[in-house]
C-alpha atoms as a PDB file:
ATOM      1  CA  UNK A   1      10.760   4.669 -16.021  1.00  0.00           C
ATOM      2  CA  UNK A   2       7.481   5.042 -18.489  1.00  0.00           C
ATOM      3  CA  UNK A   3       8.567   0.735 -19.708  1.00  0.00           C
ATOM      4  CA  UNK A   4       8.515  -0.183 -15.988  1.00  0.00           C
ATOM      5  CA  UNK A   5       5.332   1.583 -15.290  1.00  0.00           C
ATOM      6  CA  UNK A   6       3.795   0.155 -18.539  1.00  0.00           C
ATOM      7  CA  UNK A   7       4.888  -3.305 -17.427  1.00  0.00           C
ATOM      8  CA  UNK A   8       4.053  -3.206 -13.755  1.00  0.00           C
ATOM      9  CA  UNK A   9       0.336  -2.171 -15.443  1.00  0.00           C
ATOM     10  CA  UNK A  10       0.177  -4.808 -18.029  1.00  0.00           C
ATOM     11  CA  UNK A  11       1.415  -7.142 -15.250  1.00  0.00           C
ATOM     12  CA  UNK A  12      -1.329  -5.978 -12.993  1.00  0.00           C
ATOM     13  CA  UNK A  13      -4.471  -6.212 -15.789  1.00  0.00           C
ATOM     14  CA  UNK A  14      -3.085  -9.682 -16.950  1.00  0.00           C
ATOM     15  CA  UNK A  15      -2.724 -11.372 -13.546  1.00  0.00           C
ATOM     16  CA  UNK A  16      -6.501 -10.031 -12.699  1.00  0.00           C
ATOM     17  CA  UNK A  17      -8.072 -10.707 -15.404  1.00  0.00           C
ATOM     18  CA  UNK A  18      -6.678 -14.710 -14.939  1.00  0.00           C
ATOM     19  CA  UNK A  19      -8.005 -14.258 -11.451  1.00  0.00           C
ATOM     20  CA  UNK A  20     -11.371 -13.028 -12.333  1.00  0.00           C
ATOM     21  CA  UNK A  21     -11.675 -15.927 -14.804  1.00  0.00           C
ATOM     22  CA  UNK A  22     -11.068 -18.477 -12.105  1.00  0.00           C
ATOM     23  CA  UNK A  23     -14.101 -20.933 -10.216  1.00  0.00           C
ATOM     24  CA  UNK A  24     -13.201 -19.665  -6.696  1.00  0.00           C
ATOM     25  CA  UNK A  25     -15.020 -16.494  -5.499  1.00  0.00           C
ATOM     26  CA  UNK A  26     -11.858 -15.875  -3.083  1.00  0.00           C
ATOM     27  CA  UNK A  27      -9.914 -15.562  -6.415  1.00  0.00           C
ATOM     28  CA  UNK A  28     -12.406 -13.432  -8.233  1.00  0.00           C
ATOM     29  CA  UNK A  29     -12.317 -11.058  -5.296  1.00  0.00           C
ATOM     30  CA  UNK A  30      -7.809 -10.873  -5.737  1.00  0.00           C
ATOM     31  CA  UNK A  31      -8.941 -10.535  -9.199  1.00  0.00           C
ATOM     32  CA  UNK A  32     -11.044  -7.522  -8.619  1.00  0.00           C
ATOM     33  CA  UNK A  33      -8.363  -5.641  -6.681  1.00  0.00           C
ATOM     34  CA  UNK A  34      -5.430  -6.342  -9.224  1.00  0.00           C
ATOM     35  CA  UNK A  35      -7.229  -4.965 -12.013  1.00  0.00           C
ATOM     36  CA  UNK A  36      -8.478  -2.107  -9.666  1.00  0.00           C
ATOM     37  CA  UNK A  37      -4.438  -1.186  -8.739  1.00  0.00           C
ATOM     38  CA  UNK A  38      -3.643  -1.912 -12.268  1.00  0.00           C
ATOM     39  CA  UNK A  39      -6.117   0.514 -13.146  1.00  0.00           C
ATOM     40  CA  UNK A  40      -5.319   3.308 -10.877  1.00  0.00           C
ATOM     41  CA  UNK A  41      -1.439   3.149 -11.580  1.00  0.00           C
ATOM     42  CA  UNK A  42      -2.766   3.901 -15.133  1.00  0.00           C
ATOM     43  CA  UNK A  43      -4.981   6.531 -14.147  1.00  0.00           C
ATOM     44  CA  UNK A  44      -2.063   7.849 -12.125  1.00  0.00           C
ATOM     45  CA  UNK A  45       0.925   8.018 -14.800  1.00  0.00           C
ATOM     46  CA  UNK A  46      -1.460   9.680 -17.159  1.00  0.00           C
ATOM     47  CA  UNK A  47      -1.148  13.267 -14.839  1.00  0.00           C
ATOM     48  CA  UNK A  48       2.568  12.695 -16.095  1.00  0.00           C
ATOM     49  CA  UNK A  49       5.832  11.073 -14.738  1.00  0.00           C
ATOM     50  CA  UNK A  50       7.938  13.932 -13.327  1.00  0.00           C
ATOM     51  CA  UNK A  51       9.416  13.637 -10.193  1.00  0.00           C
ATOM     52  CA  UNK A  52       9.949  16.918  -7.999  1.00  0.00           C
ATOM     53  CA  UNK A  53       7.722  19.144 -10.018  1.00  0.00           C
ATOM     54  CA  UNK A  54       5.530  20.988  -8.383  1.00  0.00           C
ATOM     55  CA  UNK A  55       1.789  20.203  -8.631  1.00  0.00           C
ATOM     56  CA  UNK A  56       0.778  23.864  -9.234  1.00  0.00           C
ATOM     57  CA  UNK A  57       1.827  26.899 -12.076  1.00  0.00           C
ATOM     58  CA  UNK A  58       3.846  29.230 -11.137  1.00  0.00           C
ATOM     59  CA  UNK A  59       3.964  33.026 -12.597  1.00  0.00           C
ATOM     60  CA  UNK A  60       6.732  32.926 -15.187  1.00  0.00           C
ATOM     61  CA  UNK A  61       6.745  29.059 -15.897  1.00  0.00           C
ATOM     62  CA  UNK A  62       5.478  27.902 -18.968  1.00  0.00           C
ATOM     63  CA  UNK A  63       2.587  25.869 -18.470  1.00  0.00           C
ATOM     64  CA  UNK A  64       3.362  22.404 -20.213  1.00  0.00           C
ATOM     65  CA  UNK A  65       3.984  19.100 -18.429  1.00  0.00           C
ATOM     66  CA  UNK A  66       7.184  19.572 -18.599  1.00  0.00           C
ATOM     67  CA  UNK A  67       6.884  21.877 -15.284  1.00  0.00           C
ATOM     68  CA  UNK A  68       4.518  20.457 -13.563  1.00  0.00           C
ATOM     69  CA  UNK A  69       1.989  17.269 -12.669  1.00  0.00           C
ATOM     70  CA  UNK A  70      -1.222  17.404 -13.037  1.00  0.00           C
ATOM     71  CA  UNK A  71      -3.210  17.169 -10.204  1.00  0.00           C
ATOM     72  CA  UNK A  72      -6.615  15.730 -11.086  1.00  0.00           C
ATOM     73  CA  UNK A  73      -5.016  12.131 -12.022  1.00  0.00           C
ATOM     74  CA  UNK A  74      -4.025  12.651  -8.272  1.00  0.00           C
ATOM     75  CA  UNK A  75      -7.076  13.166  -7.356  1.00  0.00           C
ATOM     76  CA  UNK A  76      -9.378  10.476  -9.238  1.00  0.00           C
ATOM     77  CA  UNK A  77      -7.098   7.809  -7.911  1.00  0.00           C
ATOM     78  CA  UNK A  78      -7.232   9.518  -4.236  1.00  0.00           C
ATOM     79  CA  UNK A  79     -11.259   8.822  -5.150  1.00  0.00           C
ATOM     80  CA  UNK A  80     -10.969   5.452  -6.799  1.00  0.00           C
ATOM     81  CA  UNK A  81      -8.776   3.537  -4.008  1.00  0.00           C
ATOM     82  CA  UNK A  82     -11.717   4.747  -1.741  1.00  0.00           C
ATOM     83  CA  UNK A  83     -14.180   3.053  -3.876  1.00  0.00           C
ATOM     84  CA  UNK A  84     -12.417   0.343  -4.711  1.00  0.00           C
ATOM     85  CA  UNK A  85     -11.889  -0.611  -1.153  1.00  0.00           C
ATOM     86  CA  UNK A  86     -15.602   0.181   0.029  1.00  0.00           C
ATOM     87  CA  UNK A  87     -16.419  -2.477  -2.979  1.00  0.00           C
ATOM     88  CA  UNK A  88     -14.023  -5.057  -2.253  1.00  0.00           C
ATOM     89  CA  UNK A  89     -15.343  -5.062   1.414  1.00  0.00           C
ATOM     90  CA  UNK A  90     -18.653  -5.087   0.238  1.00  0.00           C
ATOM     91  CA  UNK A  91     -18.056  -8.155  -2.057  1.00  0.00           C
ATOM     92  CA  UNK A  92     -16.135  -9.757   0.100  1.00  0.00           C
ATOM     93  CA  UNK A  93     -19.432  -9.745   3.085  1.00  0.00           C
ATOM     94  CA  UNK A  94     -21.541 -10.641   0.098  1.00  0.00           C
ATOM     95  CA  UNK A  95     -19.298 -14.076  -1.164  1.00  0.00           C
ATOM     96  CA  UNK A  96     -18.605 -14.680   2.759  1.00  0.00           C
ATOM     97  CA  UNK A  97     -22.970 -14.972   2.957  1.00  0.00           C
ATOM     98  CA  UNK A  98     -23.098 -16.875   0.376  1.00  0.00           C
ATOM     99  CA  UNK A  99     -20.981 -19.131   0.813  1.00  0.00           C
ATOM    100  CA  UNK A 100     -22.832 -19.932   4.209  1.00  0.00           C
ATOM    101  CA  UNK A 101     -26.106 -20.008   2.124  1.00  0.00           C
ATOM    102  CA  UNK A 102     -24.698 -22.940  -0.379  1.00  0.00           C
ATOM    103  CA  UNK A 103     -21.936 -24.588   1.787  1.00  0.00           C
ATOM    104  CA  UNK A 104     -19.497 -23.440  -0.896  1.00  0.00           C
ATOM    105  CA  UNK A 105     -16.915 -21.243  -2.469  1.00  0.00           C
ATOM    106  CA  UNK A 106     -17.455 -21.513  -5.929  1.00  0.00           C
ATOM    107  CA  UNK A 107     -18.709 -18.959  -8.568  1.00  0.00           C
ATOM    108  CA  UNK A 108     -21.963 -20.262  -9.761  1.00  0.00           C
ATOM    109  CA  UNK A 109     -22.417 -22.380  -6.289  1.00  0.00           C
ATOM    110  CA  UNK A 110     -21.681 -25.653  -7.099  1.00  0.00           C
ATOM    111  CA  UNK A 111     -18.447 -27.967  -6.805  1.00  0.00           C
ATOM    112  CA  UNK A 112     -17.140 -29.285 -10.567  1.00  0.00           C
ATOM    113  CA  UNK A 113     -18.260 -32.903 -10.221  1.00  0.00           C
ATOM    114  CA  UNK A 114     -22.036 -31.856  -9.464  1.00  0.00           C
END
């Protein structure tokens, strides 16, 4: 489980950090989101990877992550898909105006051959 989580992340950070790299600001903005999901999947395994535990301590339970998941990796992800989405849609009006401003889609606003 923990080597297909670790790959599905390494996956994630390569493939948007390609995108981010690229001319088109359609492609930076996939970027942007892959490394955000790559990101908060990381964030998210760090609370710990047991499935059916119980979020809380209980009276009588030892209190190691072997019993339970922590919550606030839970909770910073909760925050940081909120963010992440306000952002992209904010980037996303901001390319969208530009690129009726310069009559194209390209990162520094103009075509290769120019």
């Amino acid at each position: 489980m923990e080597v297909l989580i670790a790959l599905a992340i390494g996956v994630l950070a390569c493939c948007g950090v390609w995108l981010v790299l690229q001319p088109r600001t359609f492609q930076v903005l996939m970027g942007l989101a892959l490394l955000a999901y790559g990101v908060n999947l990381f964030i998210f395994s760090m609370g710990s990877l047991s499935v059916g535990a119980e979020p809380i301590i209980r009276p009588g339970v030892p209190a190691d992550l072997l019993h339970y998941t922590d919550p606030l990796p839970q909770a910073l992800v909760l925050t940081a898909i909120v963010i992440s989405f306000a952002t992209t849609a904010l980037l996303l009006v901001v390319l969208l105006a530009a690129r009726g401003l310069t009559g194209t889609d390209h990162v520094d606003g103009q075509e290769p051959g120019e």
